[in-house]
C-alpha atoms as a PDB file:
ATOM      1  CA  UNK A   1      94.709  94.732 106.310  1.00  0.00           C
ATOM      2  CA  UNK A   2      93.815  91.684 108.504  1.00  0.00           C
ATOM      3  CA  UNK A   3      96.184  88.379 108.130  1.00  0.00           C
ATOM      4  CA  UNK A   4      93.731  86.216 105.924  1.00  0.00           C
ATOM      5  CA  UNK A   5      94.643  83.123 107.795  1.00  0.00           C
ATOM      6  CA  UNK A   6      94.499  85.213 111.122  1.00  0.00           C
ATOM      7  CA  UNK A   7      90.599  85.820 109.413  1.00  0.00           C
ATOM      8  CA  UNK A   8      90.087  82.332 109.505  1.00  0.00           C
ATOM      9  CA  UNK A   9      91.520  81.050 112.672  1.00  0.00           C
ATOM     10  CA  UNK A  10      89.715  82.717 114.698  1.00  0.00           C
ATOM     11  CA  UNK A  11      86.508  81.988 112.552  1.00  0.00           C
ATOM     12  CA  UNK A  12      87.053  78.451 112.940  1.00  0.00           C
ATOM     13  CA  UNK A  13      87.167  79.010 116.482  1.00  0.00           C
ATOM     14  CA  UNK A  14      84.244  80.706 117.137  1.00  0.00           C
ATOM     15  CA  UNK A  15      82.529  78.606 114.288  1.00  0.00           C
ATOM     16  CA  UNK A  16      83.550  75.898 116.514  1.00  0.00           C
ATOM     17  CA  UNK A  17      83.498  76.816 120.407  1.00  0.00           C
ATOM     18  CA  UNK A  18      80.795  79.152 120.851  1.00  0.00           C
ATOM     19  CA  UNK A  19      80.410  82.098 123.016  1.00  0.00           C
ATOM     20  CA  UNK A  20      77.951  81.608 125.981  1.00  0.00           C
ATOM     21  CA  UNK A  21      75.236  84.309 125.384  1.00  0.00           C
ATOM     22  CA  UNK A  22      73.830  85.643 128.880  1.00  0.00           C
ATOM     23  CA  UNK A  23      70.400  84.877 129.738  1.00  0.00           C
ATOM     24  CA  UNK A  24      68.954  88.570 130.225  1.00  0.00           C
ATOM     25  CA  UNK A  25      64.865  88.203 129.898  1.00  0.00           C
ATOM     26  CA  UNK A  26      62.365  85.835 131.212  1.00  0.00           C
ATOM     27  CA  UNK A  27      58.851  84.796 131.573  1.00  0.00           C
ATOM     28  CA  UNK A  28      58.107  87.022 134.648  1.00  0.00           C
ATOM     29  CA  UNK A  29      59.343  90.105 132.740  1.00  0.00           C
ATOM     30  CA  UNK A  30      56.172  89.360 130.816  1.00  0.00           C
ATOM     31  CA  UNK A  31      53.828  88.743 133.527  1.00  0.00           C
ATOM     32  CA  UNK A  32      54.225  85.335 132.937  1.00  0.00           C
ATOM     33  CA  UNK A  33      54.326  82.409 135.893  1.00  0.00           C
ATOM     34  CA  UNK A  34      57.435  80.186 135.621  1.00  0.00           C
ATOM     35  CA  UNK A  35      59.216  77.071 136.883  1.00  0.00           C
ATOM     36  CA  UNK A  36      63.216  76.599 136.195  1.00  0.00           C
ATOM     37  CA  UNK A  37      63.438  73.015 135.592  1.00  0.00           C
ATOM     38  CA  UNK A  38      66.676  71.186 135.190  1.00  0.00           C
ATOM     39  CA  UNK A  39      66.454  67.841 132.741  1.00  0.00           C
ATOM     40  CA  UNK A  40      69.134  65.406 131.115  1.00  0.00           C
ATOM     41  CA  UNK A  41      69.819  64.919 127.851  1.00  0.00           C
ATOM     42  CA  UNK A  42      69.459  61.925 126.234  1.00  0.00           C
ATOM     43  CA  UNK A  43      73.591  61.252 127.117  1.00  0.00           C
ATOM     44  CA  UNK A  44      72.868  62.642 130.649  1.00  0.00           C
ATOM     45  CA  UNK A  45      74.098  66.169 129.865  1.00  0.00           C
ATOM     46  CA  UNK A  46      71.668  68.703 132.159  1.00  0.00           C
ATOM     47  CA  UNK A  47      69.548  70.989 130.830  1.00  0.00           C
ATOM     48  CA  UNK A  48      68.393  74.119 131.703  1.00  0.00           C
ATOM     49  CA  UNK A  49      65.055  75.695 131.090  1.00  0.00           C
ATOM     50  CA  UNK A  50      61.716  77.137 131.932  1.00  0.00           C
ATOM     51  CA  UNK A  51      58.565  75.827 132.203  1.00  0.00           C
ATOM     52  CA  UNK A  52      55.536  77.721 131.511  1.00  0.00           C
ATOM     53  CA  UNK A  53      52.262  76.757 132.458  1.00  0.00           C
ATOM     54  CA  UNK A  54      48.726  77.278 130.634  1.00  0.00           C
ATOM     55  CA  UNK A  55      46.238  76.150 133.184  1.00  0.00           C
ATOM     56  CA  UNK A  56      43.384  74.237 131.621  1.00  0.00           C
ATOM     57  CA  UNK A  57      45.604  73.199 128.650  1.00  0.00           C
ATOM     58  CA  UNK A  58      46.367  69.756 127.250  1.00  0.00           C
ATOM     59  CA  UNK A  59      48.854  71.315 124.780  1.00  0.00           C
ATOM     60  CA  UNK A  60      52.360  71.937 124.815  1.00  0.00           C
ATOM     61  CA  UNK A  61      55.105  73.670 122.944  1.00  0.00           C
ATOM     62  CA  UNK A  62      58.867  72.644 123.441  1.00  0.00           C
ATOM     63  CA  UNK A  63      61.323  75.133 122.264  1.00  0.00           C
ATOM     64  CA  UNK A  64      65.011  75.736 121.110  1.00  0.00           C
ATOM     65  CA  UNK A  65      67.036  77.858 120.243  1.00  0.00           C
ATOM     66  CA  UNK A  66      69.632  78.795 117.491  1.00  0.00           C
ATOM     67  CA  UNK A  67      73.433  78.649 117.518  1.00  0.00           C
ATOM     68  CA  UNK A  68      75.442  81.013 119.874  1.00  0.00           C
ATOM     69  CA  UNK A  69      71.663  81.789 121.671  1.00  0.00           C
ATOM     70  CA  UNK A  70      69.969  80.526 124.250  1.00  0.00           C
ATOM     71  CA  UNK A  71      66.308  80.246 125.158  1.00  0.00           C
ATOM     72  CA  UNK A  72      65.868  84.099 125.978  1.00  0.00           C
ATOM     73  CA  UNK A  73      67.448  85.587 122.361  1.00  0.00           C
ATOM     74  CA  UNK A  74      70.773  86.635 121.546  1.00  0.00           C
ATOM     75  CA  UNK A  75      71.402  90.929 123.125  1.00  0.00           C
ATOM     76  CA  UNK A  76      73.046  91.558 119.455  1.00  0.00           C
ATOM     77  CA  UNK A  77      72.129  95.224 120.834  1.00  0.00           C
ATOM     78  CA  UNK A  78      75.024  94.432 123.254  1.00  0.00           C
ATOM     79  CA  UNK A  79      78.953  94.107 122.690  1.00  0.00           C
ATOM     80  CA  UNK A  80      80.748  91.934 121.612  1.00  0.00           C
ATOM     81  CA  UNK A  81      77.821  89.894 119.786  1.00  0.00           C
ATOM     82  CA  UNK A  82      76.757  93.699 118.241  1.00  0.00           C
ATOM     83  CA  UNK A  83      80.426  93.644 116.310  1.00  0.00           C
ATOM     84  CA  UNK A  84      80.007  90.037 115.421  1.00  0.00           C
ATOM     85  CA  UNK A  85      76.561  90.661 113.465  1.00  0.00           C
ATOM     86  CA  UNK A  86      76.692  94.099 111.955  1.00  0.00           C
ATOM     87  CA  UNK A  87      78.063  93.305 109.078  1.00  0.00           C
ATOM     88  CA  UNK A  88      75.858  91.114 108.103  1.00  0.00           C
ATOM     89  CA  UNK A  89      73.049  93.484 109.226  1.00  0.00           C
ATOM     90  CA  UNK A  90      71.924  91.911 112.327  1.00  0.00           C
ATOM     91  CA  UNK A  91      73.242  93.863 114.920  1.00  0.00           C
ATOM     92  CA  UNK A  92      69.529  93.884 116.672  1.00  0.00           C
ATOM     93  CA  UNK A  93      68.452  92.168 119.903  1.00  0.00           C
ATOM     94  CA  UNK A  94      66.797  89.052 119.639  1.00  0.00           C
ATOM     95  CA  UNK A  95      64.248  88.542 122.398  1.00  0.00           C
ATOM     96  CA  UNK A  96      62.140  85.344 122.771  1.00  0.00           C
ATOM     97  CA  UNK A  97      60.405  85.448 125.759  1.00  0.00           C
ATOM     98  CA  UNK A  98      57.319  87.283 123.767  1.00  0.00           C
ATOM     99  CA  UNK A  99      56.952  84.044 121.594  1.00  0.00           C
ATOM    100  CA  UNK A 100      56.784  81.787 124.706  1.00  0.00           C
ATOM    101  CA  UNK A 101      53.929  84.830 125.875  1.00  0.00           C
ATOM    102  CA  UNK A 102      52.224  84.263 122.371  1.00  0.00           C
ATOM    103  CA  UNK A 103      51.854  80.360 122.731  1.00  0.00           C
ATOM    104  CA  UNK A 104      50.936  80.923 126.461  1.00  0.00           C
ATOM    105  CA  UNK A 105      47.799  83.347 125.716  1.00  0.00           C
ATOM    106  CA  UNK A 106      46.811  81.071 122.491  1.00  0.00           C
ATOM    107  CA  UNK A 107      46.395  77.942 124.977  1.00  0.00           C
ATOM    108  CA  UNK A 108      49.659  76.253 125.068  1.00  0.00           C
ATOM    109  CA  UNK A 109      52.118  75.473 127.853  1.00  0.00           C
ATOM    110  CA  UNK A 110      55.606  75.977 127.104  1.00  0.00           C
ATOM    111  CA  UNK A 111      58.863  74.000 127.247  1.00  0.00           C
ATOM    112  CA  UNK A 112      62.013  76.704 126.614  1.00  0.00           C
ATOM    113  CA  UNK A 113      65.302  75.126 127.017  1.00  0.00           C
ATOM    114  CA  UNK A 114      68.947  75.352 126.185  1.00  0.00           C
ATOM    115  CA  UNK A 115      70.915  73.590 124.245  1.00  0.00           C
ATOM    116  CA  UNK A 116      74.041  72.247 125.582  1.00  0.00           C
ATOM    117  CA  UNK A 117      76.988  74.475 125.879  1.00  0.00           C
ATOM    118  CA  UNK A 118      74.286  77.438 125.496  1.00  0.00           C
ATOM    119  CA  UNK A 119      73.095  79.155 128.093  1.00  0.00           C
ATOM    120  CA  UNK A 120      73.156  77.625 131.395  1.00  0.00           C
ATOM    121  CA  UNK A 121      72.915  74.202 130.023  1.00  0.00           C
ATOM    122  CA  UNK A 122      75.932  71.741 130.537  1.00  0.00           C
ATOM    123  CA  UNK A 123      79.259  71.778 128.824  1.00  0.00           C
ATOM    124  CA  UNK A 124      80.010  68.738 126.503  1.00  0.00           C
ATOM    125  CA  UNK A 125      81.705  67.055 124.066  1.00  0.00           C
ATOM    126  CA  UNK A 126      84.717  69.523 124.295  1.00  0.00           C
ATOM    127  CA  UNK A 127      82.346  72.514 124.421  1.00  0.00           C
ATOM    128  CA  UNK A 128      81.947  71.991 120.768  1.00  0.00           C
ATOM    129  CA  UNK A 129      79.090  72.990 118.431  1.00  0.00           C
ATOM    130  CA  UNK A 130      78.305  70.290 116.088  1.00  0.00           C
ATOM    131  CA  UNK A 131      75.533  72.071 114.502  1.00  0.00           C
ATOM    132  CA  UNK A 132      72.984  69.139 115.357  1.00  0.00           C
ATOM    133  CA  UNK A 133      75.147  65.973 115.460  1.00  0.00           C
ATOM    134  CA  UNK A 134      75.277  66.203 119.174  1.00  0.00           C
ATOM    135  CA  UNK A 135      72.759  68.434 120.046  1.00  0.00           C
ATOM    136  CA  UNK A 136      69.825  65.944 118.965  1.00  0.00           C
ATOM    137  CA  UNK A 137      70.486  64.233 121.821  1.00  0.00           C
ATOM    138  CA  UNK A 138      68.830  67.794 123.799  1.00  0.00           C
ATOM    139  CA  UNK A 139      65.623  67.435 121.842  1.00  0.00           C
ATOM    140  CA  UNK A 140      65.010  64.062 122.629  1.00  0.00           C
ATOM    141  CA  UNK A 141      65.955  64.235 126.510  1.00  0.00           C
ATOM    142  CA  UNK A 142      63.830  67.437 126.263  1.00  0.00           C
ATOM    143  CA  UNK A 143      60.804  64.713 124.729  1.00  0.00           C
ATOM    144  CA  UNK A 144      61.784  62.805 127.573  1.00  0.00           C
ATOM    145  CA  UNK A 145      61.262  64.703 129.938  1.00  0.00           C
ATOM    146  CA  UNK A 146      57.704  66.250 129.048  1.00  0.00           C
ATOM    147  CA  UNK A 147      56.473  62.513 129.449  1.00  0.00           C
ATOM    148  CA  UNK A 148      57.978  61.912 132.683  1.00  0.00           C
ATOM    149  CA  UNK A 149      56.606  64.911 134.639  1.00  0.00           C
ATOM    150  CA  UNK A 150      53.105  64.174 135.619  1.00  0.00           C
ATOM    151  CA  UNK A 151      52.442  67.650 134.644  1.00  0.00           C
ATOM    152  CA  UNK A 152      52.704  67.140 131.024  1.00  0.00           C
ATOM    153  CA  UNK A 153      53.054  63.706 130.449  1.00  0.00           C
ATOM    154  CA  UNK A 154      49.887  63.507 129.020  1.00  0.00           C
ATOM    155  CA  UNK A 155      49.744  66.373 127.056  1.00  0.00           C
ATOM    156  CA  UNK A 156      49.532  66.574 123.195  1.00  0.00           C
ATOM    157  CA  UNK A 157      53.324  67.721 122.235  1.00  0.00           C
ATOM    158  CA  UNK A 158      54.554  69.786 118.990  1.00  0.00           C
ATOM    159  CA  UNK A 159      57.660  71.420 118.611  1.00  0.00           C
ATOM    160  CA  UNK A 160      59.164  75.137 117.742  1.00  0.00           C
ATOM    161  CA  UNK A 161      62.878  73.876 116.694  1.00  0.00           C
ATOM    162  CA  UNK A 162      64.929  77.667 115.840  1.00  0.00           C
ATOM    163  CA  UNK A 163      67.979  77.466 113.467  1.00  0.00           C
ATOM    164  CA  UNK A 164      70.430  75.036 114.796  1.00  0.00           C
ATOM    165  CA  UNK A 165      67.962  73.941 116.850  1.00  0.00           C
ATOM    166  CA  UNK A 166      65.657  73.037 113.787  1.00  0.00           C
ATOM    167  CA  UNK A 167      69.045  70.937 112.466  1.00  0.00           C
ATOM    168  CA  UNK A 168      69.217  69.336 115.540  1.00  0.00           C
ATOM    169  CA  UNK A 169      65.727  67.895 115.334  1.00  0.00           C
ATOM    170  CA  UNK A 170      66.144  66.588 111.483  1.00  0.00           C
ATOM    171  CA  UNK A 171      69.296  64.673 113.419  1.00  0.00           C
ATOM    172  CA  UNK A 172      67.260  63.738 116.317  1.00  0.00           C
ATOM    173  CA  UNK A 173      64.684  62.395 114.203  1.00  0.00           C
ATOM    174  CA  UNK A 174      67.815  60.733 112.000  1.00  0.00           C
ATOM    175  CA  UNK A 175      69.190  59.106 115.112  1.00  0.00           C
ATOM    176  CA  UNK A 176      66.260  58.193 117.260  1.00  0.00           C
ATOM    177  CA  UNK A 177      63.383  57.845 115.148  1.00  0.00           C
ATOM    178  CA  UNK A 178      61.219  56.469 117.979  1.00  0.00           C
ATOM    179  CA  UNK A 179      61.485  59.397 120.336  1.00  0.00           C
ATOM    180  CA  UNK A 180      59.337  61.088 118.044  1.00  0.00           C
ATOM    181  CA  UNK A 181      55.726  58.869 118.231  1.00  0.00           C
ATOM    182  CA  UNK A 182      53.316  60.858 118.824  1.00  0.00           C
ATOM    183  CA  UNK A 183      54.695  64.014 118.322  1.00  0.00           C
ATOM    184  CA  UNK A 184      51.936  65.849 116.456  1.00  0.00           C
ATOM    185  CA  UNK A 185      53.588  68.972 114.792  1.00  0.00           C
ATOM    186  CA  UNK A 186      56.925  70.727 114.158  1.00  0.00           C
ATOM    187  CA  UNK A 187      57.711  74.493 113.211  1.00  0.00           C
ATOM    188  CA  UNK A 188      61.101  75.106 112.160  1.00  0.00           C
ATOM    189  CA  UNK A 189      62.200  78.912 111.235  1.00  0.00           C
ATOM    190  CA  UNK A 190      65.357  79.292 109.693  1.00  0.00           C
ATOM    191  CA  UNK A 191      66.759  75.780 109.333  1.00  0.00           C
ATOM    192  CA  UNK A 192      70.429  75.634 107.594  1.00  0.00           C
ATOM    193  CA  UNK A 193      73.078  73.667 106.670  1.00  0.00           C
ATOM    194  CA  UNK A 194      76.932  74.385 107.819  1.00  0.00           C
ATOM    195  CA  UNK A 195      78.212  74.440 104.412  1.00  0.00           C
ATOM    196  CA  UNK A 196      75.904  77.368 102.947  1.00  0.00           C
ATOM    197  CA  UNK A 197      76.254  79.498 105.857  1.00  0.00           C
ATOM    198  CA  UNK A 198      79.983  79.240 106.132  1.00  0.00           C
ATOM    199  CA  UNK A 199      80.442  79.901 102.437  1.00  0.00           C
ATOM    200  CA  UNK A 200      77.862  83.093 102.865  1.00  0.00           C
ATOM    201  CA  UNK A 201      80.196  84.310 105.629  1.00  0.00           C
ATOM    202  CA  UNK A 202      83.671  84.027 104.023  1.00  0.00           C
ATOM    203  CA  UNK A 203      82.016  85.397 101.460  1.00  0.00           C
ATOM    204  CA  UNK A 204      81.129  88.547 103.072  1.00  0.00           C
ATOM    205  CA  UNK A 205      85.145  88.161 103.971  1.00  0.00           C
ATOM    206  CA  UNK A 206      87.009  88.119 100.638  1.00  0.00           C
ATOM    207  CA  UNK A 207      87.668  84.470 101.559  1.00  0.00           C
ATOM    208  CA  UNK A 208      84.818  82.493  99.583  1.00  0.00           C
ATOM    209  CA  UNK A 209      87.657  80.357  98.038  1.00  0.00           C
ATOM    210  CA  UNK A 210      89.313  79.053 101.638  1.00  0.00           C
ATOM    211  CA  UNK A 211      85.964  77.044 102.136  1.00  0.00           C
ATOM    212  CA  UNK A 212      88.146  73.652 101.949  1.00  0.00           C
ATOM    213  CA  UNK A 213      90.699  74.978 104.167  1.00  0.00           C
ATOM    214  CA  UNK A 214      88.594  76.274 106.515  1.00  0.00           C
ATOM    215  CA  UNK A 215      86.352  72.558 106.644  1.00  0.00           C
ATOM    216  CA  UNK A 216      90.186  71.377 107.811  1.00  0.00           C
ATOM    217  CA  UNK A 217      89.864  73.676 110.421  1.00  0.00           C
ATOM    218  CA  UNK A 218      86.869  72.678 111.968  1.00  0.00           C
ATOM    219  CA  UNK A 219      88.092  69.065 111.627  1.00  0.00           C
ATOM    220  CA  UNK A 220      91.030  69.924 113.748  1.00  0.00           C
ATOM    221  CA  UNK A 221      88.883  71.549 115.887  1.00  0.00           C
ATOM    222  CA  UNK A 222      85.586  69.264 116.154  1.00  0.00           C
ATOM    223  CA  UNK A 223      86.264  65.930 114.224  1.00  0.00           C
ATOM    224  CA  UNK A 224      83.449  66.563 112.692  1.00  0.00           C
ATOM    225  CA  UNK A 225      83.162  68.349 108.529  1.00  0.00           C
ATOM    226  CA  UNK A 226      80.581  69.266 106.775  1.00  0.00           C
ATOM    227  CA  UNK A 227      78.948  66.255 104.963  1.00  0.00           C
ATOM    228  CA  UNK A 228      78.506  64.883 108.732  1.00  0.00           C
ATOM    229  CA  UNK A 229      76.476  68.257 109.283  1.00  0.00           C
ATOM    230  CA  UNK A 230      74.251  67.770 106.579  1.00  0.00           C
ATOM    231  CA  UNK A 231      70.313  69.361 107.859  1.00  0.00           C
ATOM    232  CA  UNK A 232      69.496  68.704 104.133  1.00  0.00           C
ATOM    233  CA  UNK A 233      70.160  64.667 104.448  1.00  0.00           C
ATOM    234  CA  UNK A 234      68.699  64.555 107.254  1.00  0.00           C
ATOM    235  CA  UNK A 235      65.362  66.286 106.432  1.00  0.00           C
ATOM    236  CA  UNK A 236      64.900  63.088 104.775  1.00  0.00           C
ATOM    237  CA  UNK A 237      64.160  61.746 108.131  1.00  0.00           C
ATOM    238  CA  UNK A 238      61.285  63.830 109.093  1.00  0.00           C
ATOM    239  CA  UNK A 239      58.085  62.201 109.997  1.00  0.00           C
ATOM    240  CA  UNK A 240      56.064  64.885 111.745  1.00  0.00           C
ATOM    241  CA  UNK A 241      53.561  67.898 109.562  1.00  0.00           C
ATOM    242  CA  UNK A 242      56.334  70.482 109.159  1.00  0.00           C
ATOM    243  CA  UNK A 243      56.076  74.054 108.730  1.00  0.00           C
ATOM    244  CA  UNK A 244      59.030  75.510 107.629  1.00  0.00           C
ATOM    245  CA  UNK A 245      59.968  79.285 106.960  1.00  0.00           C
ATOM    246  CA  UNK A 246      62.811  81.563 105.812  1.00  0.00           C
ATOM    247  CA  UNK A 247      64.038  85.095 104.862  1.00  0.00           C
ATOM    248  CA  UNK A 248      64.163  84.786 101.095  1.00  0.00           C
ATOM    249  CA  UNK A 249      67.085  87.118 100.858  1.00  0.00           C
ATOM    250  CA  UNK A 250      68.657  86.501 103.727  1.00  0.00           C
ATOM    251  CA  UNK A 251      72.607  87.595 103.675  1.00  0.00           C
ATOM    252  CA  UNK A 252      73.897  84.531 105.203  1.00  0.00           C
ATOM    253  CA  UNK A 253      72.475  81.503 103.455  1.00  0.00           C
ATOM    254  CA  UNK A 254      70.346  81.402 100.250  1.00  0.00           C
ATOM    255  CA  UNK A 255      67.229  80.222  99.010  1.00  0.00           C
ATOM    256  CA  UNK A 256      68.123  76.187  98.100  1.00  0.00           C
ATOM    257  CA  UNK A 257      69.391  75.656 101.066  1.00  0.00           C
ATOM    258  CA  UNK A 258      65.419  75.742 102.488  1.00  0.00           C
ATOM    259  CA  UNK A 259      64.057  74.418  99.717  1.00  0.00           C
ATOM    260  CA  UNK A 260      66.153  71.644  99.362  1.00  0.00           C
ATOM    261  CA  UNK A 261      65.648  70.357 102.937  1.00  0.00           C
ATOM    262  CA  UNK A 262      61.984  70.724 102.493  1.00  0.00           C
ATOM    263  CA  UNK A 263      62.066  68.948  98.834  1.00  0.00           C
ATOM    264  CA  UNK A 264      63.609  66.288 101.064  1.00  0.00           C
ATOM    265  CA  UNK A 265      60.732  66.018 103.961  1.00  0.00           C
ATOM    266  CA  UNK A 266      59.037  63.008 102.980  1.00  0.00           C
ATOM    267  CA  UNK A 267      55.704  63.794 104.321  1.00  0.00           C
ATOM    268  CA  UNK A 268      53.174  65.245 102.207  1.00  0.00           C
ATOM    269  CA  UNK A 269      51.669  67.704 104.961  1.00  0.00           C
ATOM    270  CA  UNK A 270      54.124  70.210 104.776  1.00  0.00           C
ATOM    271  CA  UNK A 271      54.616  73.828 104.426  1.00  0.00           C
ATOM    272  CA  UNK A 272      56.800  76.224 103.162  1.00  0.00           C
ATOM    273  CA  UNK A 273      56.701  79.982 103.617  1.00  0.00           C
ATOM    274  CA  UNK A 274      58.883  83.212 102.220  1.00  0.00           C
ATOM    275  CA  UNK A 275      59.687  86.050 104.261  1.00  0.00           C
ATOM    276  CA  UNK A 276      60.098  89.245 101.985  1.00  0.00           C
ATOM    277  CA  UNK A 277      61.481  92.336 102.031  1.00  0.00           C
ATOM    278  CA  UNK A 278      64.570  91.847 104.241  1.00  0.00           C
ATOM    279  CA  UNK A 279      68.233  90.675 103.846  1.00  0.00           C
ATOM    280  CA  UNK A 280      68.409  90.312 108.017  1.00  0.00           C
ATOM    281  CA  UNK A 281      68.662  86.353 109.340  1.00  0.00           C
ATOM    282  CA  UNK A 282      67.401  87.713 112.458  1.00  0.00           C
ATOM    283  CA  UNK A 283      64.228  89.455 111.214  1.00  0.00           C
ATOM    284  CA  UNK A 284      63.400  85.144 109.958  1.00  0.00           C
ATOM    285  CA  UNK A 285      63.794  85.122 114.056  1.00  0.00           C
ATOM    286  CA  UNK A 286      61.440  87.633 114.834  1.00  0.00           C
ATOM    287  CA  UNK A 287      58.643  86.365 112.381  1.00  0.00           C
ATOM    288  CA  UNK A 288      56.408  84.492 114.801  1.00  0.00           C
ATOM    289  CA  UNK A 289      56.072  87.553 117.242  1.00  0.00           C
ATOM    290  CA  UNK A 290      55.178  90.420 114.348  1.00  0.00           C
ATOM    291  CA  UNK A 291      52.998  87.605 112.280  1.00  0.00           C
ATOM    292  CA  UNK A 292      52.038  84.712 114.557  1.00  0.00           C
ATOM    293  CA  UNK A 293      48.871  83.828 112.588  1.00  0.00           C
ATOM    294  CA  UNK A 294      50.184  81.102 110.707  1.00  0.00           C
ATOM    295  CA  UNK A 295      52.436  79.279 112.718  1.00  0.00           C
ATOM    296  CA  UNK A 296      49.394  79.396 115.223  1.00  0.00           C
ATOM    297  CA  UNK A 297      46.963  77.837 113.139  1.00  0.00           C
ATOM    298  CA  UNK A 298      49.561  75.161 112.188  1.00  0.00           C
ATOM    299  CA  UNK A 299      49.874  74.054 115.873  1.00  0.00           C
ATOM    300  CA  UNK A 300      46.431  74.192 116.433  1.00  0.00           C
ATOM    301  CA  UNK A 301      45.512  72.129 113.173  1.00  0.00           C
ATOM    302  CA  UNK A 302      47.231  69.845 114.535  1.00  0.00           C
ATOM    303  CA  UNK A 303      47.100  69.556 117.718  1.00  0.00           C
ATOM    304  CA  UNK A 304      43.452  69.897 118.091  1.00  0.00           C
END
C-alpha cells in the first residue's frame, strides 16, 4: 500500500511543477501552411507558437491550451502521461492540430501558442503552474502581439481559451481589463477551478479529507492557495459573448463548478452547453473537432 503522504508529495509536485509535454503534431501534418513565431508575454516571457494563415480573411482565432499540454494536445496514448490519466479514464491522445484545420477551412486564421513553462515556451516564475494567476499575462502578450504584426493587426480577434487556459483569460481579463477592447468573442471548453479538481483527484485517491493539507503543500511549493486561484471570482470579470461548455459527468470536476463561473459572467450574451454521455475530461477536449457546428456559428455571429 502506497505511503499516503508519499501520495501526496508527489501530487503536490506535479500539481505544482508540471511536466513539459513534447510537441509531436503540427499544421503541415495537415496540409496546412505555417509560420513559428516567437512573442513576449506581457512580463517579457517568450512565447512559442504557430501562425496559420487564411488568405482572404479578416478573422482570427488565438488559441491555448490546458494544463500539462501544449498547443499540439497532450500523447496520453504515450508513457508516462498514459499512467498519469488512466485512472481517471483519459488515457487517450489529445490532438489539436485538427481544430486549428477546422477554423482554417471555416475562414479564420489561427494564433496557437504555448503557455509558459508548456511546450517550448519560456520557463518562469520558478517553473510553477499557477493555474491562471501568472499565465494571464500569455493571453494578453499573445493580444499583443496579433496587433503589432501588420499581418493581423487589423483583423477582427476572438478567442478559443482550453482549460487552464480558459482560467487564465477570466484572470487576464481580472488583471488587465483593457487588453481586451475589441475583442469580439470567447469560447472556453472545460474551464475549472483548482479547488474542485484537486478534491475530484484525491478523491479518486482515498485522500478526499487531506484537501487542507495538501493546499499547504502547494503553498510551500507556489505561494500561491486556492482562493488566489479562484476561475469562479474571476468569471465575474468577463466582458466578451462567452460560450462556455463541459462534460456533464466528467470524473474530475463536477457540474457547479461550470455553472457557477458562468452564473458569474456578467454579460447577458452568453452560452452554456452539456456534453453527455461520457465521464472522460478529455472527450470535453475533443468536442469542437467531432461537433464543431456550434462553436462555429458562435465565432461567426460574432465576428461577422
Amino acid at each position: 500500500m502506497p505511503d499516503p503522504e508519499q501520495i501526496l508529495e508527489r501530487f503536490a509536485d506535479g500539481f505544482s511543477f508540471q511536466r513539459r509535454s513534447p510537441i509531436l503534431h503540427t499544421p503541415g501534418d495537415y496540409g496546412l501552411d505555417y509560420e513559428n513565431v516567437s512573442f513576449p508575454s506581457h512580463d517579457g516571457v517568450p512565447l512559442e507558437g504557430w501562425y496559420i494563415p487564411a488568405p482572404g480573411s479578416d478573422r482570427l482565432i488565438i488559441a491555448n491550451h490546458p494544463m500539462g499540454f501544449n498547443r499540439s494536445g497532450l500523447p496520453t496514448q504515450l508513457e508516462p502521461w498514459h499512467s498519469e490519466w488512466a485512472a481517471s479514464g483519459n488515457a487517450f491522445e489529445v490532438d489539436f492540430v485538427p481544430d486549428y484545420k477546422i477554423l482554417h477551412d471555416a475562414g479564420y486564421h489561427v494564433l496557437a501558442y504555448d503557455l509558459r513553462n508548456h511546450g517550448h515556451s519560456g520557463a518562469a516564475n520558478g517553473g510553477i503552474t499557477s493555474s491562471g494567476v501568472y499565465e494571464a499575462r500569455d493571453v494578453v502578450g499573445s493580444l499583443a502581439f496579433a496587433r503589432s504584426r501588420p499581418e493581423t493587426r487589423d483583423l477582427a480577434v476572438s478567442l478559443f481559451s482550453r482549460c487552464m487556459g480558459a482560467s487564465s483569460t477570466f484572470a487576464a481579463m481580472t488583471q488587465f481589463p483593457d487588453a481586451f477592447d475589441g475583442v469580439r468573442a470567447l469560447v472556453a471548453p472545460q474551464p475549472v477551478t483548482a479547488r474542485t479538481i484537486v478534491e475530484r483527484r484525491l478523491g479518486m485517491l482515498g485522500l478526499a479529507d487531506r484537501i487542507d493539507e495538501f493546499e499547504q503543500k502547494i503553498i510551500l511549493r507556489t505561494s500561491i492557495g486556492f482562493a488566489e486561484r479562484d476561475a469562479r471570482s474571476w468569471a465575474k470579470n468577463v466582458r466578451v459573448p462567452t460560450f462556455l461548455y463541459q462534460v456533464r459527468d466528467d470524473m474530475l470536476t463536477e457540474p457547479g463548478d461550470v455553472q457557477t463561473m458562468f452564473a458569474n459572467i456578467p454579460v447577458p450574451d452568453k452560452k452554456l452547453a452539456w456534453i453527455e454521455g461520457t465521464t472522460a475530461r478529455f472527450d470535453g477536449y475533443l468536442e469542437f473537432q467531432c461537433r464543431p457546428a456550434p462553436m462555429l456559428d458562435w465565432f461567426d455571429r460574432h465576428m461577422a
